[in-house]
Protein backbone atom coordinates (compact mmCIF):
# COMPACT_ATOMS: atom_id res chain seq x y z
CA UNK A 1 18.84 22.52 45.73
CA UNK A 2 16.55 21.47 42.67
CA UNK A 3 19.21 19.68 40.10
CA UNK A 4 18.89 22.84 37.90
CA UNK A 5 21.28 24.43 41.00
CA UNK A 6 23.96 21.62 40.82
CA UNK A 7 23.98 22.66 36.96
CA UNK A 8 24.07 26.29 37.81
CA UNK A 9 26.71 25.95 40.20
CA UNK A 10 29.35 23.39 38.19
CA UNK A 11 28.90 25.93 35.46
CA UNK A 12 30.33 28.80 37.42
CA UNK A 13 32.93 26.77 38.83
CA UNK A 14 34.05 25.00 35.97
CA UNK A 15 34.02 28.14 33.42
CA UNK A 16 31.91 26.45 30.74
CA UNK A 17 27.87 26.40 29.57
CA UNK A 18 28.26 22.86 28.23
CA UNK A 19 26.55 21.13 31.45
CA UNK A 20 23.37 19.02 31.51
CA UNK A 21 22.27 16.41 34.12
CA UNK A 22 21.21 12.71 33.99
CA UNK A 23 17.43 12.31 35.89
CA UNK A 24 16.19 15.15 38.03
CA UNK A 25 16.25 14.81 41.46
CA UNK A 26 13.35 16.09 43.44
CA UNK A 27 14.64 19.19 45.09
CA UNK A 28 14.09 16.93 48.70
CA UNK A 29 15.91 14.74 47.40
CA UNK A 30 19.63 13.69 48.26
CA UNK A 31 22.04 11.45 46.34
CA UNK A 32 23.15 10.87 42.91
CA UNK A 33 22.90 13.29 40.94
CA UNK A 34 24.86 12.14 37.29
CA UNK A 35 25.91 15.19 35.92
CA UNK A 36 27.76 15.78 31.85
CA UNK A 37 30.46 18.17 30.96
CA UNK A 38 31.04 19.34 27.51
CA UNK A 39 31.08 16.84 24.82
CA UNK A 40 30.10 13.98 27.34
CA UNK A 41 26.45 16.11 26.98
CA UNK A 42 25.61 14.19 24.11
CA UNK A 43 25.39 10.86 26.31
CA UNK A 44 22.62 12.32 28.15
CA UNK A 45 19.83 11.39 26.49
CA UNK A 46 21.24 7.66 26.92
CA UNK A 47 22.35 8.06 30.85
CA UNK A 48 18.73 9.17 31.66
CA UNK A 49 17.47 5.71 30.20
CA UNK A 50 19.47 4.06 32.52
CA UNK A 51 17.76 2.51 35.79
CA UNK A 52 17.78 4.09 39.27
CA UNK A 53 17.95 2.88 42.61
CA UNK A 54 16.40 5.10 45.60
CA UNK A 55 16.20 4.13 49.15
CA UNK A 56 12.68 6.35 50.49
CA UNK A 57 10.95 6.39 53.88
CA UNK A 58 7.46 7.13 53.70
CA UNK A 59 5.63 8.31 56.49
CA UNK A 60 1.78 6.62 56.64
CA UNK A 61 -1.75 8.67 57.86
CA UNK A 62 -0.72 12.00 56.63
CA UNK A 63 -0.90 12.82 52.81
CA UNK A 64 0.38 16.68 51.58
CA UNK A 65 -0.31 18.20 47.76
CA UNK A 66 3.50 17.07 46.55
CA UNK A 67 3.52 13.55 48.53
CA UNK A 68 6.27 14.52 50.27
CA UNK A 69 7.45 16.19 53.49
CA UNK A 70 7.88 19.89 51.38
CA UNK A 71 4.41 20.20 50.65
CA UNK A 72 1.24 21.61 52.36
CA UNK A 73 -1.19 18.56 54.43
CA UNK A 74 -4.14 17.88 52.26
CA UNK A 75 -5.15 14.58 54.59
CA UNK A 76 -5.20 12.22 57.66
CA UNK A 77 -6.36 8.91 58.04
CA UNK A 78 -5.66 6.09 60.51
CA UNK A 79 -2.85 3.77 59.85
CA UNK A 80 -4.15 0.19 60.03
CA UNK A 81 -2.64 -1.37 63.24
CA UNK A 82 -1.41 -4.43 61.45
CA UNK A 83 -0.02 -2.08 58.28
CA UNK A 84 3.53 -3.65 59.14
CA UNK A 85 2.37 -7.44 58.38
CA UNK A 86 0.23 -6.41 55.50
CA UNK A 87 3.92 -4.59 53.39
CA UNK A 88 5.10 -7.91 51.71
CA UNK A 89 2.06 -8.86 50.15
CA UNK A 90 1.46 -4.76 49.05
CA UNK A 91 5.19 -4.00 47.78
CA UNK A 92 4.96 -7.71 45.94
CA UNK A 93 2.20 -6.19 44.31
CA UNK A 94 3.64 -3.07 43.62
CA UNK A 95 6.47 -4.89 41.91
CA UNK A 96 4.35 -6.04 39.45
CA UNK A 97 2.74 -2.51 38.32
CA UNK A 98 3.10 -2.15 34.83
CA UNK A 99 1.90 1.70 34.79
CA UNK A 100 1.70 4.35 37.32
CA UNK A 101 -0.34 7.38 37.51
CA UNK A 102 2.67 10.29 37.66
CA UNK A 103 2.20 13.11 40.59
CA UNK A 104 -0.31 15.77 39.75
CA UNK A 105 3.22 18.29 40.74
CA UNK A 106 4.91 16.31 37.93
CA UNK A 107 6.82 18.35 34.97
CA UNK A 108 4.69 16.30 32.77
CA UNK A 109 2.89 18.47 29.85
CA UNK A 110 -1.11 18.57 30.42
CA UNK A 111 -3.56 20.90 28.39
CA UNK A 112 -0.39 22.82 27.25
CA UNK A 113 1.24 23.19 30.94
CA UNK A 114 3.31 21.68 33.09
CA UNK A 115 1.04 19.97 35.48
CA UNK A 116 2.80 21.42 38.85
CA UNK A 117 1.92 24.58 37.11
CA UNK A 118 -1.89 23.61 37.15
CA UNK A 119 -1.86 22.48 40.44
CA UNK A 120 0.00 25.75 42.01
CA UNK A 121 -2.74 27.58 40.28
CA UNK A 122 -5.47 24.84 42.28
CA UNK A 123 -7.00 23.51 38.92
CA UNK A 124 -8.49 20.64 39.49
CA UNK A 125 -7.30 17.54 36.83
CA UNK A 126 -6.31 13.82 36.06
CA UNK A 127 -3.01 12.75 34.72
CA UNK A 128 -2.96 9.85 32.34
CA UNK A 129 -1.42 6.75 33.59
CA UNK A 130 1.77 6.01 31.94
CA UNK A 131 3.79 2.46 31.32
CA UNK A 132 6.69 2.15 34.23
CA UNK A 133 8.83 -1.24 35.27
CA UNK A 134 10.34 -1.28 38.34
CA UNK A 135 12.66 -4.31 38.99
CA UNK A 136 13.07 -4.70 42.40
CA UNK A 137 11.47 -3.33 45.64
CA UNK A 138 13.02 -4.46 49.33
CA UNK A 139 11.26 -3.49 52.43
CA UNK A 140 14.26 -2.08 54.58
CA UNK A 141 12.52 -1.30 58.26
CA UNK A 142 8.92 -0.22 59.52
CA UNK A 143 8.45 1.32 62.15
CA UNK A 144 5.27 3.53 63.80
CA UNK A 145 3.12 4.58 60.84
CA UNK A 146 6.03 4.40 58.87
CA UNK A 147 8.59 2.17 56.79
CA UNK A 148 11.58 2.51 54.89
CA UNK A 149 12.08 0.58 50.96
CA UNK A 150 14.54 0.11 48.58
CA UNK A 151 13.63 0.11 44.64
CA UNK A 152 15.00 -0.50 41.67
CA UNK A 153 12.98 0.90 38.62
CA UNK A 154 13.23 2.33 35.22
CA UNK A 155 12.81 5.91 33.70
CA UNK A 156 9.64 7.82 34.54
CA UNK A 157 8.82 6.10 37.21
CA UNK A 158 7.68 8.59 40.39
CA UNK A 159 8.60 7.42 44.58
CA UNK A 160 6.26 9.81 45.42
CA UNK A 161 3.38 8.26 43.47
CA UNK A 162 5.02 5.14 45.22
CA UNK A 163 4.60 6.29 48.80
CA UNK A 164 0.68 7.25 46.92
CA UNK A 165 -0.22 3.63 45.78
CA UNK A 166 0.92 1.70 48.48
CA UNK A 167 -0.40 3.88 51.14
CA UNK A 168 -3.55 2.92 48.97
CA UNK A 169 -3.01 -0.38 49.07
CA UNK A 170 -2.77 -0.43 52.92
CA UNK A 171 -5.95 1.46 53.53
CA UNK A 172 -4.53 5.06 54.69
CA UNK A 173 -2.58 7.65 52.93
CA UNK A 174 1.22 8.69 52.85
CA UNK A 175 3.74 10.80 52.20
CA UNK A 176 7.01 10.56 51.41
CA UNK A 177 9.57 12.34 54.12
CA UNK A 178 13.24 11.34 53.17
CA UNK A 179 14.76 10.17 49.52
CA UNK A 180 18.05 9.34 48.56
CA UNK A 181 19.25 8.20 45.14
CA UNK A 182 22.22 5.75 45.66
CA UNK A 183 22.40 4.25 42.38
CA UNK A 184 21.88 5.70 38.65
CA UNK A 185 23.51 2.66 36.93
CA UNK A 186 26.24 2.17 36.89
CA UNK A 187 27.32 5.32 39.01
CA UNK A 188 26.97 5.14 43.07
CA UNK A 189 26.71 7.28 45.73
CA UNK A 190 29.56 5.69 46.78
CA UNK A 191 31.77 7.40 44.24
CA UNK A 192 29.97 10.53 44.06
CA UNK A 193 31.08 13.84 45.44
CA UNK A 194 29.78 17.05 46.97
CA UNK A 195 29.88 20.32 44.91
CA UNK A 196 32.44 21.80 47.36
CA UNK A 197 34.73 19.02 46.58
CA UNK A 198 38.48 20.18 46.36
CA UNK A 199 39.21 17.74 43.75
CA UNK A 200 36.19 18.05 42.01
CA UNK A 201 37.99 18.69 38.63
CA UNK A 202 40.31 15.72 39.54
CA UNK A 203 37.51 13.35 39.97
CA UNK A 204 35.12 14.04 36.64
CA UNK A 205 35.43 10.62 34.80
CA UNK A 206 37.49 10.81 30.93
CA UNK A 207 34.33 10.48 28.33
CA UNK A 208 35.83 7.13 27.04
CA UNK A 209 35.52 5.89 30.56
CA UNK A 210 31.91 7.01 31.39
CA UNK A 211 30.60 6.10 27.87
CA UNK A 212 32.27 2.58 28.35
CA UNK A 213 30.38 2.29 31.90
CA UNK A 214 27.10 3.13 31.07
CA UNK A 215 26.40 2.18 27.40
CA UNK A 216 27.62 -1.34 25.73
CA UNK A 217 30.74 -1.07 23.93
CA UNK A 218 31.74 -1.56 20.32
CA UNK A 219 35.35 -1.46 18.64
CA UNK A 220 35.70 -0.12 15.24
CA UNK A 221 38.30 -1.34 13.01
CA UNK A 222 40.93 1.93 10.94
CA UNK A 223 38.52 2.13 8.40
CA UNK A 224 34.93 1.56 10.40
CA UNK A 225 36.13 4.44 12.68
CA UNK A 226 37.31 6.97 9.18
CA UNK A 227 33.59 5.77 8.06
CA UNK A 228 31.87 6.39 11.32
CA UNK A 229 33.44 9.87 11.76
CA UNK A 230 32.17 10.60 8.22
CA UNK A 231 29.05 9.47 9.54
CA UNK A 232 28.89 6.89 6.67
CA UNK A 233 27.33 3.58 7.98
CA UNK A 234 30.02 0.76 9.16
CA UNK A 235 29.79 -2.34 7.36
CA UNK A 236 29.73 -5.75 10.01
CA UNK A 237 33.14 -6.67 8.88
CA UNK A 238 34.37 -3.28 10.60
CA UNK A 239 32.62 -3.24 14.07
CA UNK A 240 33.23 -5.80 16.45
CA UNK A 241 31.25 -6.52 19.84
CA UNK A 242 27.74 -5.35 18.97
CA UNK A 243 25.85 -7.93 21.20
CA UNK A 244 22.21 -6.15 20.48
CA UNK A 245 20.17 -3.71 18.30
CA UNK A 246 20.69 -1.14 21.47
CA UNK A 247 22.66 2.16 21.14
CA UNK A 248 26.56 1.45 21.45
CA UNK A 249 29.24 3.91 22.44
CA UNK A 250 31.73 2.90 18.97
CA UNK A 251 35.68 3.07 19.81
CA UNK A 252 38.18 3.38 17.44
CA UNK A 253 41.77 1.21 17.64
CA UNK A 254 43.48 3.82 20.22
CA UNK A 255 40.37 3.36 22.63
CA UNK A 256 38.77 7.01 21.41
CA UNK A 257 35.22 7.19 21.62
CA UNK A 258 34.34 7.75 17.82
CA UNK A 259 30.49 8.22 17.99
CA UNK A 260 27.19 6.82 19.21
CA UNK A 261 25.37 4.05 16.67
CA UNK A 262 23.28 0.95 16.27
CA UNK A 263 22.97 -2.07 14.23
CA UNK A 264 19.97 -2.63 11.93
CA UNK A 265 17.89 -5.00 10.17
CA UNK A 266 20.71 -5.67 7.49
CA UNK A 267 23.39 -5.95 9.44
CA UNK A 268 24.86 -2.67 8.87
CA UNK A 269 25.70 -0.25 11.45
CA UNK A 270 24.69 3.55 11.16
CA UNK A 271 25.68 6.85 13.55
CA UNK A 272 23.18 7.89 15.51
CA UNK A 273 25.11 11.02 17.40
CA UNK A 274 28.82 11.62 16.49
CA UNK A 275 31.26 12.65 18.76
């Protein structure tokens, strides 16, 4: 299923349009998929800032035109016999990337396309590198012509280009032949459940819960939270537990999520979404 399914699917089975989803997932892919219901939509554009954890096996000396196991070969080369000694020093390496060239089968925009649109149609072209950060990276097994990692790493940054650049780095080329999402902070696999769940209305999370999870929390005083849902700016004296300039979900006194806002240069506090 691509994550545009999952979406598809929740909305037939839970009667209602008002569904988006938190970070596409290839459609390969397994795992987490965070997925918003109704009002909780508006936190979307926050959840998919959030970093994600992946746990990838990526198979070395064969290369396809999606880097992974669902597209067509494009490659061979021979796998350097000591490829398995040579990992550490390449994924140490790869932790310190500070941009990444995205797959040409990306969704990114090029020459007024998408560019897996341009590639399906076998146009030939280069994708700009763009910024990334990925925050951790541990090897979890090799094996022949083949290991397994788990990383850590921020929006917009692609596993497949991953299995790409350190194929690279190791002299060969690679694909990427399993991928599994188990973390898109702070939600796990752990607590995640299948689309034919039983309980699945049972287990959605309460919007104050999930908004208190994933984005830092402020509390609003009677009158900050009257001011906030007038979408008047809160004066400091009204809003307690702002602990950066970053997007905070505001609660009022009753533990009601009131809105979505952010302190600035003065010290006041403005709405950026209501709720």
């Amino acid at each position: 299923m691509t994550s545009h399914d999952v979406v598809q699917r929740l909305r037939k089975r839970l009667k209602t349009r008002a569904i988006g989803h938190a970070g596409t997932l290839d459609p390969m892919a397994t795992g987490v998929l965070v997925v918003a219901i109704g009002t909780a939509t508006k936190l979307v554009p926050y959840l998919t800032l959030a970093d994600k954890t992946y746990e990838v096996t990526v198979k070395l000396g064969v290369t396809t035109d999606s880097l992974d196991a669902d597209g067509a070969v494009t490659e061979h080369a021979a796998v350097p016999a000591d490829f398995a000694a040579r990992l550490p020093e390449a994924i140490a390496r790869e932790v310190e990337r500070l941009e990444q060239v995205p797959p040409n089968v990306s969704a990114i925009h090029h020459e007024g396309m998408r560019a897996h649109e341009l590639a399906r149609q076998g146009r030939e072209f280069q994708l700009a590198a763009r910024p990334v950060q990925v925050r951790s990276i541990e090897l979890l097994g090799a094996g022949e012509s083949e290991f397994s990692a788990r990383l850590t790493v921020e929006k917009g940054y692609y596993v497949r280009a991953f299995a790409r650049d350190l194929a690279a780095r190791l002299d060969t080329v690679g694909h990427v032949t399993s991928l599994r999402r188990t973390r898109s902070h702070p939600f796990t696999v752990e607590e995640a459940c299948s689309l034919e769940a039983p309980d699945l209305d049972a287990r959605i999370l309460p919007l104050e819960t999930a908004a208190a999870r994933a984005m830092p929390a402020a509390q609003l005083t009677e009158q900050g939270a009257r001011d906030a849902a007038c979408g008047r700016a809160v004066a400091k004296e009204n809003i307690a537990g702002v602990l950066s300039d970053a997007v905070h979900a505001w609660f009022d006194p009753t533990g009601k999520l009131v809105a979505l806002g952010e302190r600035r240069a003065d010290e006041r506090h403005f709405v950026v979404r209501g709720i």
